[in-house]
Protein backbone atom coordinates (compact mmCIF):
# COMPACT_ATOMS: atom_id res chain seq x y z
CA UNK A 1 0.76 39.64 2.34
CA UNK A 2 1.21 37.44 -0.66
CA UNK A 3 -1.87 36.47 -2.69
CA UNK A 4 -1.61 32.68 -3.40
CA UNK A 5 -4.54 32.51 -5.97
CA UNK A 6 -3.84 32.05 -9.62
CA UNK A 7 -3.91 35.44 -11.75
CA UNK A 8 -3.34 37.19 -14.88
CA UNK A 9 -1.09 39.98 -15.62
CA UNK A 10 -1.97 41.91 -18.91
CA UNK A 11 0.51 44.43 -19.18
CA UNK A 12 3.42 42.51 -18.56
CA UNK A 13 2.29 39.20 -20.01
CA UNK A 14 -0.66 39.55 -22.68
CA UNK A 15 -0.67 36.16 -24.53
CA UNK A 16 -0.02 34.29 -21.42
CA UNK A 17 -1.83 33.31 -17.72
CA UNK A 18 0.46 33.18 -14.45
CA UNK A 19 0.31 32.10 -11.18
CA UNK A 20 1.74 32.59 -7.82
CA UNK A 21 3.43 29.48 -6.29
CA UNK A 22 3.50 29.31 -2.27
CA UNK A 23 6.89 30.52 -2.36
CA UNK A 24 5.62 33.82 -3.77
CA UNK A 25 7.30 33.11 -7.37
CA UNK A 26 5.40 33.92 -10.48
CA UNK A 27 5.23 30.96 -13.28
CA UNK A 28 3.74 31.24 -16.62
CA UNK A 29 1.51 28.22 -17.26
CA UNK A 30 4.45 27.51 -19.72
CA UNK A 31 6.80 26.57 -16.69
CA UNK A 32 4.22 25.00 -14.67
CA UNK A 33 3.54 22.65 -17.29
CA UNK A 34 6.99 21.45 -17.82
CA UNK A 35 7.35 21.67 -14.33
CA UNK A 36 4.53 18.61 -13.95
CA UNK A 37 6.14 17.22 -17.43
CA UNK A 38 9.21 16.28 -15.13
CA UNK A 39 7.39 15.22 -12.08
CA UNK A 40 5.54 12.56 -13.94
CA UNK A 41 8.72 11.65 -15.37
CA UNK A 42 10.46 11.16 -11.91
CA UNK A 43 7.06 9.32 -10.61
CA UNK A 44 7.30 6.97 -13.33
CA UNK A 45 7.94 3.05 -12.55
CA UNK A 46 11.93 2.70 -14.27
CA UNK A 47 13.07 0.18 -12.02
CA UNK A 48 11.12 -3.04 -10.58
CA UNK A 49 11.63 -1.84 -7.19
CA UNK A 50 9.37 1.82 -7.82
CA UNK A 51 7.01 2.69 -5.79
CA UNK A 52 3.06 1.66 -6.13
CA UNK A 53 0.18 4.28 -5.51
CA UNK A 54 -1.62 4.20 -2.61
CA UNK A 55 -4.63 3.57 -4.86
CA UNK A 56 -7.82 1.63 -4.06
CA UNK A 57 -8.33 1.06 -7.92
CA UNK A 58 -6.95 -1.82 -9.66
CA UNK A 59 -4.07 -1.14 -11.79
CA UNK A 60 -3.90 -1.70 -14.75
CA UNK A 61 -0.09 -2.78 -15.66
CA UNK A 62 0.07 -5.52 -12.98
CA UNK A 63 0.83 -8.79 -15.22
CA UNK A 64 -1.60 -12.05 -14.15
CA UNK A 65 2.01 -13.55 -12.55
CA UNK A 66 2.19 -10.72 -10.42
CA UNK A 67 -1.57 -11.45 -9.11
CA UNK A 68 -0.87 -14.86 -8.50
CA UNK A 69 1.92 -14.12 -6.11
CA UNK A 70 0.54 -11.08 -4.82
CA UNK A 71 -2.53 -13.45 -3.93
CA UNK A 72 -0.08 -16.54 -2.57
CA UNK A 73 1.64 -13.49 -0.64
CA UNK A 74 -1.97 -12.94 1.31
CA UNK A 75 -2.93 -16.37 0.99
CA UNK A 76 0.15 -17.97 2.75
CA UNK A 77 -1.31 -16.52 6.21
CA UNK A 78 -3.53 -19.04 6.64
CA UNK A 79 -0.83 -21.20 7.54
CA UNK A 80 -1.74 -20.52 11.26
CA UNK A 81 -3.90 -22.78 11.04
CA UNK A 82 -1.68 -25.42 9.93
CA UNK A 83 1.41 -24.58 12.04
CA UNK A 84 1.62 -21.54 14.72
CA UNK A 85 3.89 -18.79 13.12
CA UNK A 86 4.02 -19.87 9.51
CA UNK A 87 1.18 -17.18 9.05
CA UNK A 88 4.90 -14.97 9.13
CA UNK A 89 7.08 -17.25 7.14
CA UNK A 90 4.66 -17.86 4.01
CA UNK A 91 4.64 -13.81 3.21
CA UNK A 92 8.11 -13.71 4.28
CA UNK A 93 9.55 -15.79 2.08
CA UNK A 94 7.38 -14.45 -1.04
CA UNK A 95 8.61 -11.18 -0.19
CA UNK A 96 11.92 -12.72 0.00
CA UNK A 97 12.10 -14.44 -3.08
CA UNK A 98 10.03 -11.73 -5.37
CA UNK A 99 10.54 -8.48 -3.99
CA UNK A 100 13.22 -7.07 -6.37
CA UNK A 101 11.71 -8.91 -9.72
CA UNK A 102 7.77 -7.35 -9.36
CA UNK A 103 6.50 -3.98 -7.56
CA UNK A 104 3.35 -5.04 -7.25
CA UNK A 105 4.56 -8.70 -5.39
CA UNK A 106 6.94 -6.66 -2.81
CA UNK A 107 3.95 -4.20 -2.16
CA UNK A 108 1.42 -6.54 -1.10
CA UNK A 109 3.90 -9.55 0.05
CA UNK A 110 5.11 -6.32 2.80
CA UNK A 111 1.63 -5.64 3.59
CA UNK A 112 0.92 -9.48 4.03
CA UNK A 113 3.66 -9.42 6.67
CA UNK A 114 3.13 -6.68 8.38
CA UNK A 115 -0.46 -8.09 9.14
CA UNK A 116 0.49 -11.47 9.96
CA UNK A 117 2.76 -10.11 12.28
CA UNK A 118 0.06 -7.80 13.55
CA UNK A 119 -2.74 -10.63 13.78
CA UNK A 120 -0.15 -12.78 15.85
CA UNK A 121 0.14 -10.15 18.28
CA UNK A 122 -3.82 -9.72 18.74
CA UNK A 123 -4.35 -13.22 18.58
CA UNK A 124 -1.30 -13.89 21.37
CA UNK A 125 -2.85 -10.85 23.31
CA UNK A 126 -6.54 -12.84 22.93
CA UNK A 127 -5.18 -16.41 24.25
CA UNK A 128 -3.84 -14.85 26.91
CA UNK A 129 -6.35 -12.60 27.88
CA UNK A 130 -8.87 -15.65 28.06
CA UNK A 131 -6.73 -15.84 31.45
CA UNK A 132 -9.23 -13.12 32.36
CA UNK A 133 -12.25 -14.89 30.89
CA UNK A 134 -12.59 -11.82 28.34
CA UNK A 135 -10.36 -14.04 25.81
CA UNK A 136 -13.31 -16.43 25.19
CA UNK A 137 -14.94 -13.74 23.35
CA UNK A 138 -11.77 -12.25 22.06
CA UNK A 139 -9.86 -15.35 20.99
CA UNK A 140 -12.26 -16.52 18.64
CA UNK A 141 -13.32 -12.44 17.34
CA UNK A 142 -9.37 -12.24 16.64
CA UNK A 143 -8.98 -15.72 14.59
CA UNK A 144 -12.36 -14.90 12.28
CA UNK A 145 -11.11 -10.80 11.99
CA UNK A 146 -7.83 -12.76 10.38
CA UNK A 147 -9.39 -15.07 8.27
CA UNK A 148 -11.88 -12.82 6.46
CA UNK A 149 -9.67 -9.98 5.77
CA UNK A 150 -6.75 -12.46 4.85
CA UNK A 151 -9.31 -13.92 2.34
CA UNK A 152 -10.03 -10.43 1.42
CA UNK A 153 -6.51 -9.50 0.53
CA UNK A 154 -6.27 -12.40 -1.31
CA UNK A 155 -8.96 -11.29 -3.48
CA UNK A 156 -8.37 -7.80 -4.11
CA UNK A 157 -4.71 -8.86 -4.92
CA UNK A 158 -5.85 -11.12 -7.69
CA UNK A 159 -7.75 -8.45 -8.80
CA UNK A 160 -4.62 -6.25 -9.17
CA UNK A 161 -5.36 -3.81 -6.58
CA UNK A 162 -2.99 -2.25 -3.93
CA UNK A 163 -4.86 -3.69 -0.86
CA UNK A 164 -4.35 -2.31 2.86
CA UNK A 165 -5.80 -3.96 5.32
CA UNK A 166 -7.43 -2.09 8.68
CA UNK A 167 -5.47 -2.45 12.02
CA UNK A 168 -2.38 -3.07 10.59
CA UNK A 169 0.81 -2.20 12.50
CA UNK A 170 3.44 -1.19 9.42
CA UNK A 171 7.18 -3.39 10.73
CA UNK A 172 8.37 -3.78 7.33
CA UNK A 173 8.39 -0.82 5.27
């Protein structure tokens, strides 16, 4: 059996710490560091279109443009209440227009659709539930659960920070 837990070997390496790797290899701490060197290279945003952490922290690199339309992005959902289904076609066309120019915009302008979507569906489900006379309760539960987190988004997406909201069903990836 292989022991996975970091060691030292002093006869065959005395100026220098190994460890065991869960493939069984030894590294020096030499390799390992170069070894994260590189990953943090790879991980690192080269191209508008890289990937944002899934972090609950604001970051810090996210330009005050970015905000703004990461903020419209949420923002546009209330357009429900203006026109039925332009709650989808306010995100969608942020995401359409911004997508390849700024990370951050794409990120939230694809989590901004995916709820709208998502909040249509509950709120169609509520309507027609009332059918059943639960929808009386639900209906109106369903239209305030979309307003406060869209306003919430909207917020945290000014403030620079990656937001997901709860109940979301993830169409657009």
């Amino acid at each position: 059996m292989k022991n996975f837990e970091k060691t030292a070997f002093e006869p065959q390496y005395p100026d220098r710490s190994t460890e065991y790797l869960c493939t069984g290899e030894i590294h020096t701490n030499k390799v390992l560091q170069e070894r994260d060197t590189n990953m943090e290279r790879e991980n690192a945003y080269d191209s508008p279109a890289a990937e944002l952490p899934e972090s609950p922290e604001a970051l810090p690199d996210v330009r005050p443009e970015e905000r703004t339309w990461g903020m419209l992005a949420h923002l546009s959902g209330l357009l429900i209440f203006a026109m039925p289904l332009a709650n989808i076609a306010g995100p969608l066309v942020v995401w359409l227009i911004k997508k390849d120019e700024m990370p951050f915009v794409d990120d939230q302008a694809k989590e901004a659709l995916n709820f709208q979507i998502s909040a249509t569906i509950y709120i169609i489900l509520a309507g027609v539930s009332a059918l059943a006379l639960i929808g009386f309760v639900l209906f109106p539960a369903a239209l305030l659960f979309h307003l406060i987190f869209t306003i919430l988004a909207a917020l945290k997406a000014n403030e620079g920070v990656c937001y997901r909201y709860p109940l979301c069903i993830r169409f657009v990836s």
